[in-house]
PDB file of N, CA and C in Angstrom:
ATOM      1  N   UNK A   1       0.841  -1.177   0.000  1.00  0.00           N
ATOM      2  CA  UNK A   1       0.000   0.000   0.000  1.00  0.00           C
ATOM      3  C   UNK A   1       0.889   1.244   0.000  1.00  0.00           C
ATOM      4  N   UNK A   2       0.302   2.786  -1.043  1.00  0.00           N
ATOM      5  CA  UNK A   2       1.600   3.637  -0.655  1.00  0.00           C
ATOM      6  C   UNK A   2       0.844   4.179   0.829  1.00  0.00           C
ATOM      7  N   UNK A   3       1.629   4.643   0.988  1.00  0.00           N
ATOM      8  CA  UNK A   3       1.014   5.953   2.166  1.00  0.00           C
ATOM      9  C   UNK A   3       1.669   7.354   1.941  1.00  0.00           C
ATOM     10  N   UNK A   4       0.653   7.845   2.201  1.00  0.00           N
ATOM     11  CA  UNK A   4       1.206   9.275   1.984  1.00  0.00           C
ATOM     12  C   UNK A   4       0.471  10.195   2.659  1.00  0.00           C
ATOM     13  N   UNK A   5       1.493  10.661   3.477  1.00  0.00           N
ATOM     14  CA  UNK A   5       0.931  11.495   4.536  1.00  0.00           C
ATOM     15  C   UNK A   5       1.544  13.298   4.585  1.00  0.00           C
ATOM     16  N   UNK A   6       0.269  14.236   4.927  1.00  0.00           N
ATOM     17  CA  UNK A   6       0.156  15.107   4.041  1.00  0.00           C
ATOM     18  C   UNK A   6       0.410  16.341   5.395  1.00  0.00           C
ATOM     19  N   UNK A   7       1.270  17.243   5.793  1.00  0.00           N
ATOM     20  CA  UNK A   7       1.815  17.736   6.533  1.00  0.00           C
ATOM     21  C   UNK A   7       0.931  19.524   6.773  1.00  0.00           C
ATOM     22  N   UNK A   8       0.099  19.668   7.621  1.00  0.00           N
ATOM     23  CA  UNK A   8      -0.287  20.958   7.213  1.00  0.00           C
ATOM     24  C   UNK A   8       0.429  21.909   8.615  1.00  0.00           C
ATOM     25  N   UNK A   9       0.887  22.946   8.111  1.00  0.00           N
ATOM     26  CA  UNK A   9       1.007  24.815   9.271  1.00  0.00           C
ATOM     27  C   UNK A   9      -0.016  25.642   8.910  1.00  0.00           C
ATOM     28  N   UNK A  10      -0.033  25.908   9.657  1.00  0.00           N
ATOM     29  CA  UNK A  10      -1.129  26.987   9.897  1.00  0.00           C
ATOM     30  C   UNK A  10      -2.268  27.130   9.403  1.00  0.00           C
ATOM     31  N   UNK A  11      -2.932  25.261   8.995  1.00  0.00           N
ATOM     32  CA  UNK A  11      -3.999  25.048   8.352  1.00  0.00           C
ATOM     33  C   UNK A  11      -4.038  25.503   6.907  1.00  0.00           C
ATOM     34  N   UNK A  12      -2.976  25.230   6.152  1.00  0.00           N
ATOM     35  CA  UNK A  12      -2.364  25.117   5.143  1.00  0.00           C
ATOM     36  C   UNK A  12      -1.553  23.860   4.771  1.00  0.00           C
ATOM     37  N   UNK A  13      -1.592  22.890   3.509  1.00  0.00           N
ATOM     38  CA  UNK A  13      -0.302  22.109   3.477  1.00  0.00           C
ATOM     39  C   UNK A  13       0.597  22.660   3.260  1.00  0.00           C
ATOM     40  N   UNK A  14       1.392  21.491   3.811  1.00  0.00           N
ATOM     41  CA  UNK A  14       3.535  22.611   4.024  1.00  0.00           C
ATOM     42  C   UNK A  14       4.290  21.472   3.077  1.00  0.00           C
ATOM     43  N   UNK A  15       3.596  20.349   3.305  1.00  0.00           N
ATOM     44  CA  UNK A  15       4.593  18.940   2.674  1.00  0.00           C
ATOM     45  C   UNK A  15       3.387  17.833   2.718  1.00  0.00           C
ATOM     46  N   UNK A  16       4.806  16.886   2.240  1.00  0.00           N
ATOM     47  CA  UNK A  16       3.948  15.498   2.322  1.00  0.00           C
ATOM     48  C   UNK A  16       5.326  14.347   2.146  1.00  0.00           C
ATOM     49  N   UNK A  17       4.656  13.108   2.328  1.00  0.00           N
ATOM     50  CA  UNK A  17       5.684  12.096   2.580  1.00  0.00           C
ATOM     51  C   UNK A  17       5.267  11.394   1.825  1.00  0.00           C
ATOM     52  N   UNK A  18       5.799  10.623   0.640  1.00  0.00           N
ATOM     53  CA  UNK A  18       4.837   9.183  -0.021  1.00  0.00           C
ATOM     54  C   UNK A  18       5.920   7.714  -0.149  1.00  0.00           C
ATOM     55  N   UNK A  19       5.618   6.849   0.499  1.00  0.00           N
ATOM     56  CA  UNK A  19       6.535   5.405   0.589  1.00  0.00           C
ATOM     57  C   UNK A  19       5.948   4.435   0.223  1.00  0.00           C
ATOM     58  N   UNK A  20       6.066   3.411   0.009  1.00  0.00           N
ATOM     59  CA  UNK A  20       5.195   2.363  -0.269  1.00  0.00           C
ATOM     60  C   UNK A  20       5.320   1.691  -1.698  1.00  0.00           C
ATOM     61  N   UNK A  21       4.177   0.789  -1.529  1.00  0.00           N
ATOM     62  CA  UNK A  21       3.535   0.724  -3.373  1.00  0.00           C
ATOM     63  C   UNK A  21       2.462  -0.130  -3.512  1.00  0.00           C
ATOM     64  N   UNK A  22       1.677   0.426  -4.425  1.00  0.00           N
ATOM     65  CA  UNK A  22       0.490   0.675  -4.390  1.00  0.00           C
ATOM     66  C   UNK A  22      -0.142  -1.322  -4.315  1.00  0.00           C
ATOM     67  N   UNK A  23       0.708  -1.925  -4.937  1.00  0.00           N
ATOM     68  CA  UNK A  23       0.593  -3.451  -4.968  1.00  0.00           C
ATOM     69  C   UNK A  23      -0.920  -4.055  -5.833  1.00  0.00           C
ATOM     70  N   UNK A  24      -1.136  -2.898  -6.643  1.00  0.00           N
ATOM     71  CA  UNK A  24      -2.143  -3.108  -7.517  1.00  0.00           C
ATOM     72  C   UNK A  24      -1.969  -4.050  -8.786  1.00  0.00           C
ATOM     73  N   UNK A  25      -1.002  -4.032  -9.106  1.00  0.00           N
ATOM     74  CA  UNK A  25       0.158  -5.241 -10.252  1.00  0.00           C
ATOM     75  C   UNK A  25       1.367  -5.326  -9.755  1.00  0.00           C
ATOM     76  N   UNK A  26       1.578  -6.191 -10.720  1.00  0.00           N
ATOM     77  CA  UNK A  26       3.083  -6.529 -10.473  1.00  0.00           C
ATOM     78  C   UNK A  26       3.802  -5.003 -10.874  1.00  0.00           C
ATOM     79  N   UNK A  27       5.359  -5.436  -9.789  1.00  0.00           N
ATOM     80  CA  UNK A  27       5.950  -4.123 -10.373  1.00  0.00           C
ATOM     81  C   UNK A  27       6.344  -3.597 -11.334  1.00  0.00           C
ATOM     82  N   UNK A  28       6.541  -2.437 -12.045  1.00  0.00           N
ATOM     83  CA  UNK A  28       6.763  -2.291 -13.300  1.00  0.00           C
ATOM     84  C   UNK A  28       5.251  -2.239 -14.160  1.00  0.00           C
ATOM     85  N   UNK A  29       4.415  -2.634 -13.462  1.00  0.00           N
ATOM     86  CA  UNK A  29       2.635  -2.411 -14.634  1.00  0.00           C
ATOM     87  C   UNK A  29       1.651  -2.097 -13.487  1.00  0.00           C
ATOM     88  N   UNK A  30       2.430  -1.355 -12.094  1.00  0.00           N
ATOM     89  CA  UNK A  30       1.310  -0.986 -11.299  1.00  0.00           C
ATOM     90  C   UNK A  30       0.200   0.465 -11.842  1.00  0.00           C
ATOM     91  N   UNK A  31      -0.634   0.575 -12.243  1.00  0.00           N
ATOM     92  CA  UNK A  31      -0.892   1.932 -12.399  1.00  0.00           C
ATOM     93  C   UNK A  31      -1.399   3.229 -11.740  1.00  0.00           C
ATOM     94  N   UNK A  32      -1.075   2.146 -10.450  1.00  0.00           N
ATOM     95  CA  UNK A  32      -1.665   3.165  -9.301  1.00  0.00           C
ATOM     96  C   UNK A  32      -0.402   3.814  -8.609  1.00  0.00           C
ATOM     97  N   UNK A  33       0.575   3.196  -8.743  1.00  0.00           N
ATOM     98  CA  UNK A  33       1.915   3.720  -8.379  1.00  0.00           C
ATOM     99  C   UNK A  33       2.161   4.581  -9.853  1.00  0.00           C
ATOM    100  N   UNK A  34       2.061   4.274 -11.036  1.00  0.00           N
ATOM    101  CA  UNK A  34       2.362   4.897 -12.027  1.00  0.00           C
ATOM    102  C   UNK A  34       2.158   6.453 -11.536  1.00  0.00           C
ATOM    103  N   UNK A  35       0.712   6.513 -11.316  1.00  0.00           N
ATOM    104  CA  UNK A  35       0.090   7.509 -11.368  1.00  0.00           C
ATOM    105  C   UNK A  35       0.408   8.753 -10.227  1.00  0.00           C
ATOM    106  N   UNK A  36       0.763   8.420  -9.147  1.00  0.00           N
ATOM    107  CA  UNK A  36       0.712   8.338  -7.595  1.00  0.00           C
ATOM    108  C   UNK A  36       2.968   8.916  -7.851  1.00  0.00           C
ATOM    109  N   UNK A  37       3.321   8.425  -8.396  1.00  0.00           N
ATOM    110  CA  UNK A  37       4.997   9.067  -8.969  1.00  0.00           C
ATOM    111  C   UNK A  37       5.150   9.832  -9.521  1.00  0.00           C
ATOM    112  N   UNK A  38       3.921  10.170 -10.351  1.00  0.00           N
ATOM    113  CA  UNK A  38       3.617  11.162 -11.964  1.00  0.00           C
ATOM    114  C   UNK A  38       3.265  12.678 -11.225  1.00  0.00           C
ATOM    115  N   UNK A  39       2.112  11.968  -9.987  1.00  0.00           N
ATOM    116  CA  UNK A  39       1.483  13.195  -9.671  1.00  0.00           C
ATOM    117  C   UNK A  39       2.368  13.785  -8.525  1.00  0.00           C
ATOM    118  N   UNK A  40       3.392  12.942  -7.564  1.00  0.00           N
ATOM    119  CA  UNK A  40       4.373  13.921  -7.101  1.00  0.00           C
ATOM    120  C   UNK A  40       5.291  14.276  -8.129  1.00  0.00           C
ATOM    121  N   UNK A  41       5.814  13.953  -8.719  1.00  0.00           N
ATOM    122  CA  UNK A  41       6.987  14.550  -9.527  1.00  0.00           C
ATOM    123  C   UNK A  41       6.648  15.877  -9.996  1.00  0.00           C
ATOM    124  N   UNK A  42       5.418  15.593 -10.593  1.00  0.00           N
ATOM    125  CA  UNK A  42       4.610  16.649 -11.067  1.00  0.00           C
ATOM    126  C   UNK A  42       4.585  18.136 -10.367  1.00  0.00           C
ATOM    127  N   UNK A  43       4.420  17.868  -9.146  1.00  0.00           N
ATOM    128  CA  UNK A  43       3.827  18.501  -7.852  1.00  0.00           C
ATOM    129  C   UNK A  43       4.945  19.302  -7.509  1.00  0.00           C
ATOM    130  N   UNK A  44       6.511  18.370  -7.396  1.00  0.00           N
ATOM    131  CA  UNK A  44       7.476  18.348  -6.919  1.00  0.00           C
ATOM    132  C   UNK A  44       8.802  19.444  -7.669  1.00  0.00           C
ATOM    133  N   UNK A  45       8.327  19.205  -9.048  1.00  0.00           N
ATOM    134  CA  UNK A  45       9.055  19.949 -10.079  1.00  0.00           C
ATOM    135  C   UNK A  45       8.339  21.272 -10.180  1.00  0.00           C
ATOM    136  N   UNK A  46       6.808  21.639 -10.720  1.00  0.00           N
ATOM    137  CA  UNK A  46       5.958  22.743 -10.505  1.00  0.00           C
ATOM    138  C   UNK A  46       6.207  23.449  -9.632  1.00  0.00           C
ATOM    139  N   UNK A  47       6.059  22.622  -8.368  1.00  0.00           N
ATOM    140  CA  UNK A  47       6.951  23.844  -7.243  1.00  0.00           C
ATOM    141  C   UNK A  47       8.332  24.536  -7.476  1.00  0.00           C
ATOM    142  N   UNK A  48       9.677  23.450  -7.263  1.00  0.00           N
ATOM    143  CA  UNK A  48      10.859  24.201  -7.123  1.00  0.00           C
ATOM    144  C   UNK A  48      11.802  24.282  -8.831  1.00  0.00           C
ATOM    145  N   UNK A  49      10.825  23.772  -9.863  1.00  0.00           N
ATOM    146  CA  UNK A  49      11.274  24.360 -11.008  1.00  0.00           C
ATOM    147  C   UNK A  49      10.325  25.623 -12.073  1.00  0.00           C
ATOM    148  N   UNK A  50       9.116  25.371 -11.708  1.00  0.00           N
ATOM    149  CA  UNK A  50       8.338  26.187 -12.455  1.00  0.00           C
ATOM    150  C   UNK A  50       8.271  27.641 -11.388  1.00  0.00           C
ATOM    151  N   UNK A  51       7.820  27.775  -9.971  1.00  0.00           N
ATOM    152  CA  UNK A  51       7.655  28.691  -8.863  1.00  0.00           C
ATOM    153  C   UNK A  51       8.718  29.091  -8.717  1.00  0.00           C
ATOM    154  N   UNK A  52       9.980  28.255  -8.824  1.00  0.00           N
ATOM    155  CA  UNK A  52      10.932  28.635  -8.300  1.00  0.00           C
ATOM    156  C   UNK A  52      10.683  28.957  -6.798  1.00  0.00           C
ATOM    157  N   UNK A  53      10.305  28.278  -6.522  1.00  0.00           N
ATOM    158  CA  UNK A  53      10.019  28.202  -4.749  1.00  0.00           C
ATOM    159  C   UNK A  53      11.131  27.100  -3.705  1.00  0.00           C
ATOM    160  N   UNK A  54      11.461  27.850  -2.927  1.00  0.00           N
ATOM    161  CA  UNK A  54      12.404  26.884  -2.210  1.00  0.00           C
ATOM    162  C   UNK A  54      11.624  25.858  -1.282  1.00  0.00           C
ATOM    163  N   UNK A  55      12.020  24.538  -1.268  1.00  0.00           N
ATOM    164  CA  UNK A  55      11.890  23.494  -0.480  1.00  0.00           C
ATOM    165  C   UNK A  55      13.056  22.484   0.027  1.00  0.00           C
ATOM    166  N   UNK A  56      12.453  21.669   1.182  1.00  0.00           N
ATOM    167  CA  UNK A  56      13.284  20.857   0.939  1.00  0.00           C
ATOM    168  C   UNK A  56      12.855  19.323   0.872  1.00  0.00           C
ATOM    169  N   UNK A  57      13.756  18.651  -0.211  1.00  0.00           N
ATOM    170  CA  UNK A  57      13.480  17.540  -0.958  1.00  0.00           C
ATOM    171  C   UNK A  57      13.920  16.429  -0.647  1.00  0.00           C
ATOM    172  N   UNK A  58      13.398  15.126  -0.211  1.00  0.00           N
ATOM    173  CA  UNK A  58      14.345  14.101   0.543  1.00  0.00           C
ATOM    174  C   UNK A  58      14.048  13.190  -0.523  1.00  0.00           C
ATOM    175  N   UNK A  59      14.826  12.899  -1.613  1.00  0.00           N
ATOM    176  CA  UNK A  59      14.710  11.059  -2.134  1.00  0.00           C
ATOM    177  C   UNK A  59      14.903   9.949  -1.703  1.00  0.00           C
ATOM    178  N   UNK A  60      14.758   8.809  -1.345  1.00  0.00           N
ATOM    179  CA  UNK A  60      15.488   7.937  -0.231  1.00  0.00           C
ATOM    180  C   UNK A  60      14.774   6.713  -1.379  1.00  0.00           C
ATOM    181  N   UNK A  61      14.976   5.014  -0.976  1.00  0.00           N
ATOM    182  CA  UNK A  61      14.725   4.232  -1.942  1.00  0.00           C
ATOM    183  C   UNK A  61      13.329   4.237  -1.980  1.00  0.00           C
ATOM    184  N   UNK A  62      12.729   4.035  -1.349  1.00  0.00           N
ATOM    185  CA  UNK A  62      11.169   3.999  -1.713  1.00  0.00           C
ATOM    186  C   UNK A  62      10.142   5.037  -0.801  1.00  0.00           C
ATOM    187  N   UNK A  63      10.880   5.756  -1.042  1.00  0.00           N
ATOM    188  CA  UNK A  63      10.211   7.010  -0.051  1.00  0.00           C
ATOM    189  C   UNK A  63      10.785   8.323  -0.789  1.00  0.00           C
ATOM    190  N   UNK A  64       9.787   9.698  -0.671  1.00  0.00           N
ATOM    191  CA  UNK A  64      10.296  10.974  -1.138  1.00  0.00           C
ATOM    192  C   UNK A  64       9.568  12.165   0.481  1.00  0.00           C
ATOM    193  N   UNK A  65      10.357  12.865   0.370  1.00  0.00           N
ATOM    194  CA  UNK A  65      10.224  13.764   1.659  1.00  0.00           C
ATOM    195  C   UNK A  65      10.074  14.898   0.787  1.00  0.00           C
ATOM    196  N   UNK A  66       8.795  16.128   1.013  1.00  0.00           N
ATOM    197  CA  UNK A  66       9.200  17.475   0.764  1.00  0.00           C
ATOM    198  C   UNK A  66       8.632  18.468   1.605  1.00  0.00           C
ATOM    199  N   UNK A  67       8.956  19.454   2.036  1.00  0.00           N
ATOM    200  CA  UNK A  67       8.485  20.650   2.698  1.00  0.00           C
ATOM    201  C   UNK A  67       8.745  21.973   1.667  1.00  0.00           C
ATOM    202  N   UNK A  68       7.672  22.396   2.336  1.00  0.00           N
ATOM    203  CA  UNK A  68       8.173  24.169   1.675  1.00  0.00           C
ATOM    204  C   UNK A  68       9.144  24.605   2.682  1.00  0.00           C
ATOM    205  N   UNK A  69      10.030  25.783   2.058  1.00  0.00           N
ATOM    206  CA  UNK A  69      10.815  26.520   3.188  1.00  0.00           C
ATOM    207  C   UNK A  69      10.123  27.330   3.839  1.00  0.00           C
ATOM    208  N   UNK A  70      10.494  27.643   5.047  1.00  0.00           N
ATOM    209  CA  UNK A  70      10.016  28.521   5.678  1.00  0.00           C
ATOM    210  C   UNK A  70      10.333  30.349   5.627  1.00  0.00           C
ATOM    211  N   UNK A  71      11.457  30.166   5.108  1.00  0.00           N
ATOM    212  CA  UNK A  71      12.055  31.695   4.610  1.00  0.00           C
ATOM    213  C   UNK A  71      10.957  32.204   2.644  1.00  0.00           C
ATOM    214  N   UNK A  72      10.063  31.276   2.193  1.00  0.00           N
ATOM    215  CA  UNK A  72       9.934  31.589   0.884  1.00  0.00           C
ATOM    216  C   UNK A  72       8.514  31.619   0.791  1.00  0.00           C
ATOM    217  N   UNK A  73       8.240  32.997   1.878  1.00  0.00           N
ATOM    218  CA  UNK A  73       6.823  33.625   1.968  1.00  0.00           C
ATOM    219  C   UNK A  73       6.247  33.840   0.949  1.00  0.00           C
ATOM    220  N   UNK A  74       6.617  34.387  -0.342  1.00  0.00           N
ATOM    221  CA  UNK A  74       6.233  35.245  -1.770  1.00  0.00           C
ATOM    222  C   UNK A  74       5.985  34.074  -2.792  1.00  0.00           C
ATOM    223  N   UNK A  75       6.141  32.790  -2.545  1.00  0.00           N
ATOM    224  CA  UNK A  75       5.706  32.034  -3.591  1.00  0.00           C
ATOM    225  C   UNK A  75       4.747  30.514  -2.537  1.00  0.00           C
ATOM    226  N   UNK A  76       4.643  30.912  -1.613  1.00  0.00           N
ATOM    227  CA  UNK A  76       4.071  30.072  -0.348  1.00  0.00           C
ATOM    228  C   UNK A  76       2.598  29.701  -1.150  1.00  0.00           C
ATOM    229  N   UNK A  77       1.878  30.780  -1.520  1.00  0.00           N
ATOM    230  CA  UNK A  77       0.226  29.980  -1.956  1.00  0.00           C
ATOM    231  C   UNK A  77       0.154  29.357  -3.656  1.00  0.00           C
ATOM    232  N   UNK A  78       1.103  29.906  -4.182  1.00  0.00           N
ATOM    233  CA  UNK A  78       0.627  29.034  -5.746  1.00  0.00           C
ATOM    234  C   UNK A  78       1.722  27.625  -5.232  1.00  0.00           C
ATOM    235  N   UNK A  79       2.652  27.573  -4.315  1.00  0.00           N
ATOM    236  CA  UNK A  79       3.033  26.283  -3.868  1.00  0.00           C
ATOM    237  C   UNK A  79       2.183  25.571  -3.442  1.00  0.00           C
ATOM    238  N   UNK A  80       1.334  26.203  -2.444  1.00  0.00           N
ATOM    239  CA  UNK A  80       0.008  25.158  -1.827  1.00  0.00           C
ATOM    240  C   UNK A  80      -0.876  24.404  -2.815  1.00  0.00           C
ATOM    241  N   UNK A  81      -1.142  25.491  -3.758  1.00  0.00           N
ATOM    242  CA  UNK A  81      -2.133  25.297  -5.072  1.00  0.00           C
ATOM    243  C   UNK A  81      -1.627  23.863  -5.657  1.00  0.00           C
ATOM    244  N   UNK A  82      -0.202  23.816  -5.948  1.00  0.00           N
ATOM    245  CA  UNK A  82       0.138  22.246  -6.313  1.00  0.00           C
ATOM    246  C   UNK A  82       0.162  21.419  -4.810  1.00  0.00           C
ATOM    247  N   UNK A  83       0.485  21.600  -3.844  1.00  0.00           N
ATOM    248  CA  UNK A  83      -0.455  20.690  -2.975  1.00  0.00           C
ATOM    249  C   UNK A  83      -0.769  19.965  -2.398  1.00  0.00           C
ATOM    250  N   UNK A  84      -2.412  20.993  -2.884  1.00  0.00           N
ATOM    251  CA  UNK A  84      -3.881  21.004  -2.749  1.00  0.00           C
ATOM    252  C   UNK A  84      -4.000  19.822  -4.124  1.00  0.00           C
ATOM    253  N   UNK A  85      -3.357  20.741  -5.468  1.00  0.00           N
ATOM    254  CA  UNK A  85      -4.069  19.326  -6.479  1.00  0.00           C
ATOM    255  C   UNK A  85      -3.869  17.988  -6.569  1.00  0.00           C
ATOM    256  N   UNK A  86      -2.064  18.097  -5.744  1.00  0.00           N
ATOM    257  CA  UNK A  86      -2.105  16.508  -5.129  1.00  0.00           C
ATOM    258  C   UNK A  86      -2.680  15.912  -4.528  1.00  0.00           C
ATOM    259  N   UNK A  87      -2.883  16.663  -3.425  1.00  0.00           N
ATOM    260  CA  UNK A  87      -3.852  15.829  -2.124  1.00  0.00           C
ATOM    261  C   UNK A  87      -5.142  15.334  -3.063  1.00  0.00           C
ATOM    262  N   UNK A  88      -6.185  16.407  -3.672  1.00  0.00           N
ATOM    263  CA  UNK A  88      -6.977  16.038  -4.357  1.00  0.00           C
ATOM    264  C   UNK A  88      -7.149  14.982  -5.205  1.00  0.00           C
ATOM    265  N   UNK A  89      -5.593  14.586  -6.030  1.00  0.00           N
ATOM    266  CA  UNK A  89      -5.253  13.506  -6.934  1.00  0.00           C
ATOM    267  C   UNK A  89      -5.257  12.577  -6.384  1.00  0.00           C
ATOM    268  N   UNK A  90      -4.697  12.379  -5.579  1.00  0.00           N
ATOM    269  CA  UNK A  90      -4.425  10.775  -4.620  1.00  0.00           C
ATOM    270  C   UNK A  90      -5.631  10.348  -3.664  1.00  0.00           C
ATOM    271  N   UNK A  91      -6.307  11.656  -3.627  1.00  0.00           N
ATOM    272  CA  UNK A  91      -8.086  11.053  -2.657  1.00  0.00           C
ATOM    273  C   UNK A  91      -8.634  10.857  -3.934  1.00  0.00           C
ATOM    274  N   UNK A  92      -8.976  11.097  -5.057  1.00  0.00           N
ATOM    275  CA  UNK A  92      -9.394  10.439  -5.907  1.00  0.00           C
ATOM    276  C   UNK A  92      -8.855   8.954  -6.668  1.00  0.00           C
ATOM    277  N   UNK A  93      -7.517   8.943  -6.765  1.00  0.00           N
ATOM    278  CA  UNK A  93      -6.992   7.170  -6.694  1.00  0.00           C
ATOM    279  C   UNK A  93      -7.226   6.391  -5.484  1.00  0.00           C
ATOM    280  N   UNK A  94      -7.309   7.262  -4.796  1.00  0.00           N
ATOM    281  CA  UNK A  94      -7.570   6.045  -3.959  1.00  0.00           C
ATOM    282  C   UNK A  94      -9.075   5.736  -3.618  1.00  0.00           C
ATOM    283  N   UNK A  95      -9.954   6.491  -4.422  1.00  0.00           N
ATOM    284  CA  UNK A  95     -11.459   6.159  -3.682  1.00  0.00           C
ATOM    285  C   UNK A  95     -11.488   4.891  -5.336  1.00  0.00           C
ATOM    286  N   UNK A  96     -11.266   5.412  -6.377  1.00  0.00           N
ATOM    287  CA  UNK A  96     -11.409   4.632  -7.411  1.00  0.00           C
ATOM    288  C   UNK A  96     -10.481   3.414  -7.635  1.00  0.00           C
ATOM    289  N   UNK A  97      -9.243   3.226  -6.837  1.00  0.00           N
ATOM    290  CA  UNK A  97      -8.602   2.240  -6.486  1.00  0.00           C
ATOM    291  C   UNK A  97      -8.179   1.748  -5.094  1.00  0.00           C
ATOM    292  N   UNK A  98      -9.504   0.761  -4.425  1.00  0.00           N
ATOM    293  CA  UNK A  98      -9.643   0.892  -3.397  1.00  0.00           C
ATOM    294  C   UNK A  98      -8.194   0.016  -2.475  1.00  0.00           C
ATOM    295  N   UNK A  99      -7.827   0.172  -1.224  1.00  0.00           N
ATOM    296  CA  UNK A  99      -7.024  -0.078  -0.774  1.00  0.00           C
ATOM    297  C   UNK A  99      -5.811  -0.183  -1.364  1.00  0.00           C
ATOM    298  N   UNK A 100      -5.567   0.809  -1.401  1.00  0.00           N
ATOM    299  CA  UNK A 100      -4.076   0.968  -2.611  1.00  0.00           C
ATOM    300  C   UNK A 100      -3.424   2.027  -2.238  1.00  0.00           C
ATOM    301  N   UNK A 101      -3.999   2.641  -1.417  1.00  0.00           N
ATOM    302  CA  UNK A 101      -3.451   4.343  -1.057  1.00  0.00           C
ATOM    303  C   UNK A 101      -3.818   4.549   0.399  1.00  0.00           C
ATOM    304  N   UNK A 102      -3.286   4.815   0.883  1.00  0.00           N
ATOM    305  CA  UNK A 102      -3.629   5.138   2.444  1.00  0.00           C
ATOM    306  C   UNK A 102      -3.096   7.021   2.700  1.00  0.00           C
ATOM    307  N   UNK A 103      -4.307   7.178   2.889  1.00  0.00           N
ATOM    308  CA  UNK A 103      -3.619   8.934   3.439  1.00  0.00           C
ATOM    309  C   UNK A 103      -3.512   9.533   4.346  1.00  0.00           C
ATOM    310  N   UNK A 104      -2.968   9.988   5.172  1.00  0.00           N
ATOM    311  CA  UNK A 104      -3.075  10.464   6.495  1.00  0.00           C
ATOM    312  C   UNK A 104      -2.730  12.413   6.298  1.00  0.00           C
ATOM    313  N   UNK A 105      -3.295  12.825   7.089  1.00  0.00           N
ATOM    314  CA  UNK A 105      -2.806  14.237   7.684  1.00  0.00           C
ATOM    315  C   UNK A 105      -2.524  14.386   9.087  1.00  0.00           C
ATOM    316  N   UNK A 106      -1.363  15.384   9.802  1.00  0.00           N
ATOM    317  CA  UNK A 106      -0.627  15.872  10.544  1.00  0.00           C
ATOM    318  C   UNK A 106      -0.334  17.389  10.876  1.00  0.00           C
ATOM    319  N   UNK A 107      -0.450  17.957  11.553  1.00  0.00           N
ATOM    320  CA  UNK A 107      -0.614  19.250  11.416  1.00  0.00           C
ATOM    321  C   UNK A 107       0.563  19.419  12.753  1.00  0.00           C
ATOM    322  N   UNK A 108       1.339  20.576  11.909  1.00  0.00           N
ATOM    323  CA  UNK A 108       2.776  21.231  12.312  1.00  0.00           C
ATOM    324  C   UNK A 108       3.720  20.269  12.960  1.00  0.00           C
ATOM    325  N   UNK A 109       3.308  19.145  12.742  1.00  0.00           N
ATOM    326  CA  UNK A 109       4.827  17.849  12.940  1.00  0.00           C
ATOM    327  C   UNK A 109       5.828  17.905  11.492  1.00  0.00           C
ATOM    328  N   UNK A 110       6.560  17.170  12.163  1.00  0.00           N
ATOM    329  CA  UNK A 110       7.639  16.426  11.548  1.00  0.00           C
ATOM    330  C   UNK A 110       7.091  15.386  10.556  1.00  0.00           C
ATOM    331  N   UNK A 111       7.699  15.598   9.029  1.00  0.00           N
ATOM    332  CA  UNK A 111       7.244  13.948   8.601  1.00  0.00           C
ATOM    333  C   UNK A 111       8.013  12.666   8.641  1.00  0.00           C
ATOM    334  N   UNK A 112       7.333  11.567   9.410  1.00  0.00           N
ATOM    335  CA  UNK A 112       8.209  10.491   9.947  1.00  0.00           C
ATOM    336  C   UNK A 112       6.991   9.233   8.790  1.00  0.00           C
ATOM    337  N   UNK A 113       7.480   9.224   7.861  1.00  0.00           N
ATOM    338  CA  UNK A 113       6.980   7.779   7.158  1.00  0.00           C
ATOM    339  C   UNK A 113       7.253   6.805   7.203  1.00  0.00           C
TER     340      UNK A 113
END
């Protein structure tokens, strides 16, 4: 199952954590992991290549870590805006691909996946 757990400050998301896999196929033809990699990368690049917004980015083997910075007030809400469309993306895979996604939220912790 992935999990991905979604980090909010000040009743805002700040980050999110995603590990796992989705175990919907075999590996390599899952399409719920396909999708679920596409839509952070997505998320992940939009922010600190399109916003040019600072974060920070953890890759690790089957896990990705990101936060916004806390010094990069001026690009803070069109960062949220990508997300918001994540969070949105992955509650929709996972209602249409059931037990495959697990999501959690946390508010002003640490993300420990």
């Amino acid at each position: 199952m992935i999990r991905i757990v979604f980090v909010e400050k000040d009743g805002r998301l700040n980050g999110f954590s995603v590990s796992g896999h989705a175990g919907y196929a075999p590996y390599g033809s899952d399409i719920v992991c396909s999708a679920v990699t596409s839509a952070v990368q997505l998320t992940v690049n939009g922010i600190t290549e399109i916003c040019k917004a600072e974060a920070d980015v953890e890759t690790l083997e089957n896990e990705i870590k990101f936060k916004l910075a806390d010094n990069d007030t001026e690009k803070r809400e069109i960062s949220r805006a990508f997300l918001e469309s994540l969070k949105l993306h992955v509650e929709i895979l996972s209602e249409k691909y059931k037990g495959t996604i697990k999501i959690e939220e946390i508010t002003g912790g640490a993300i420990n996946a």
